[in-house]
Protein backbone atom coordinates (compact mmCIF):
# COMPACT_ATOMS: atom_id res chain seq x y z
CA UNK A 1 17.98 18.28 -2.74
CA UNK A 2 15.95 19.24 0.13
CA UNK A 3 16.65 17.11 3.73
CA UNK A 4 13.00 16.58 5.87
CA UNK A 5 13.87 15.30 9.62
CA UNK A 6 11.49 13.09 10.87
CA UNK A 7 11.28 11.04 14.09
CA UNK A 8 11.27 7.57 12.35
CA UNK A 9 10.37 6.31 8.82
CA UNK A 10 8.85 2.39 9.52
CA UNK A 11 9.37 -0.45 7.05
CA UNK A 12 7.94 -3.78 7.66
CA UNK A 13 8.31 -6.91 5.58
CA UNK A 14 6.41 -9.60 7.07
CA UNK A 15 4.48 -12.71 6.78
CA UNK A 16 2.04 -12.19 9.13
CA UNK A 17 -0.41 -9.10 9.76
CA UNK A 18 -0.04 -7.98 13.26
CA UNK A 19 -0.14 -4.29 14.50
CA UNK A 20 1.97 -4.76 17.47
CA UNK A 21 2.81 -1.67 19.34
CA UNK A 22 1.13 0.44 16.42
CA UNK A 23 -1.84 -0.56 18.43
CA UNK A 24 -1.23 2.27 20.98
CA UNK A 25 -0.45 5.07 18.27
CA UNK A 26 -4.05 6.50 18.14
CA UNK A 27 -4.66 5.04 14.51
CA UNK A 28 -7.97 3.85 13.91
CA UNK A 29 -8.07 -0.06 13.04
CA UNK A 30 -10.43 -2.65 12.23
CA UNK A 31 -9.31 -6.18 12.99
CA UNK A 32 -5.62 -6.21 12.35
CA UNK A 33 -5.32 -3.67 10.01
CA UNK A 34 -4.72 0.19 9.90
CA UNK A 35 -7.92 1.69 8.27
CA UNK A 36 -6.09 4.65 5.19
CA UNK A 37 -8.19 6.48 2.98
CA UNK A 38 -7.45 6.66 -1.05
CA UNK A 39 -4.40 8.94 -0.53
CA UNK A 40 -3.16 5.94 1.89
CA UNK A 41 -3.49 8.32 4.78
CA UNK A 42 -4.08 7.19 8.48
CA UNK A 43 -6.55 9.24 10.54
CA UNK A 44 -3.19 10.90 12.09
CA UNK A 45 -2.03 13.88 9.48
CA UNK A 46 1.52 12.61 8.24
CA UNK A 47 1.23 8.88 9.24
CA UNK A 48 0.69 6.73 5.72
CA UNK A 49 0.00 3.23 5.31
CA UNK A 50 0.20 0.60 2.87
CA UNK A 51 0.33 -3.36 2.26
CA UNK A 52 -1.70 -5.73 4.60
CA UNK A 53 -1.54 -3.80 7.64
CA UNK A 54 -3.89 -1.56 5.53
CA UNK A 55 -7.94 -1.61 5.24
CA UNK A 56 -10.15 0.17 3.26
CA UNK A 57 -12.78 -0.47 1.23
CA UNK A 58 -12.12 -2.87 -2.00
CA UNK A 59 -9.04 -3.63 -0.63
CA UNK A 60 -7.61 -6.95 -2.13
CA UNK A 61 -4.87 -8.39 0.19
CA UNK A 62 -1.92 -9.23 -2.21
CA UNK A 63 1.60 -8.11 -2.38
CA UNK A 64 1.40 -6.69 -5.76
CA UNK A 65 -1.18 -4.77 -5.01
CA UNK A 66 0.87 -3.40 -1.63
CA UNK A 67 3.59 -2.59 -3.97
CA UNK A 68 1.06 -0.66 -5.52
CA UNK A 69 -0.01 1.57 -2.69
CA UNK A 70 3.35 2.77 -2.01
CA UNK A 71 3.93 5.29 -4.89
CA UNK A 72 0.64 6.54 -4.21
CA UNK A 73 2.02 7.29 -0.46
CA UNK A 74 5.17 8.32 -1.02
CA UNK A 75 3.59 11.53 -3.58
CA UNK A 76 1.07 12.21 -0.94
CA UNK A 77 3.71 12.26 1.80
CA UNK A 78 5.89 14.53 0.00
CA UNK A 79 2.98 16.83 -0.92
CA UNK A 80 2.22 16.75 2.62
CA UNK A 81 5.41 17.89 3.65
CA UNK A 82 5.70 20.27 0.86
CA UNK A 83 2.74 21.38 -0.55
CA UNK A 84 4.35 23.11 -3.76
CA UNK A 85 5.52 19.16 -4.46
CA UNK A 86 4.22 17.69 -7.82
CA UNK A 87 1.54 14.95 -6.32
CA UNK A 88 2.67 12.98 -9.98
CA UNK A 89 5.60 12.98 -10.29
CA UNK A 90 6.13 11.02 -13.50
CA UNK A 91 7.44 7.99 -14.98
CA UNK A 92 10.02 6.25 -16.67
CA UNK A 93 9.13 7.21 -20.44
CA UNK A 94 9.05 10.60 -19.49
CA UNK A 95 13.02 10.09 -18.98
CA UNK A 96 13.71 10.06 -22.89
């Protein structure tokens, strides 16, 4: 078990789309939403982003497919904090 500190980790469950204060972080937006790339990375190294608050192109605004996002931001946030970190790192059937 390894123990990162960070300054905060954000979780938002919401009904409506607003960046708030986020607005003043730097991030580059269009609209309401905080424009990520396909690794759900923000134009700030180590910020991710997923769910509506997110743009990019293709993107379909539905929860499932914000529940989605978030594995593929989680592995990319752990590779970014440790770079020797499996960017898959596996599923359930792999468990039997």
């Amino acid at each position: 078990q390894k123990v990162v500190d960070v300054d905060n980790v954000i979780v938002n469950y919401g009904f409506i789309s607003s960046l708030g204060p986020i607005k003043t972080w730097g991030l580059d937006t269009t609209k309401n939403s905080v424009i990520v790339n396909s690794r759900m990375e923000t134009n700030i190294k180590g910020i991710y982003a997923v769910g509506d608050i997110t743009s990019f192109d293709g993107k379909v605004k539905l929860i499932a497919t914000g529940f989605g996002e978030a594995p593929t931001a989680v592995s990319n946030a752990k590779s970014y904090m440790d770079p020797s970190a499996r960017l898959q790192p596996g599923h359930s059937t792999h468990m039997f």
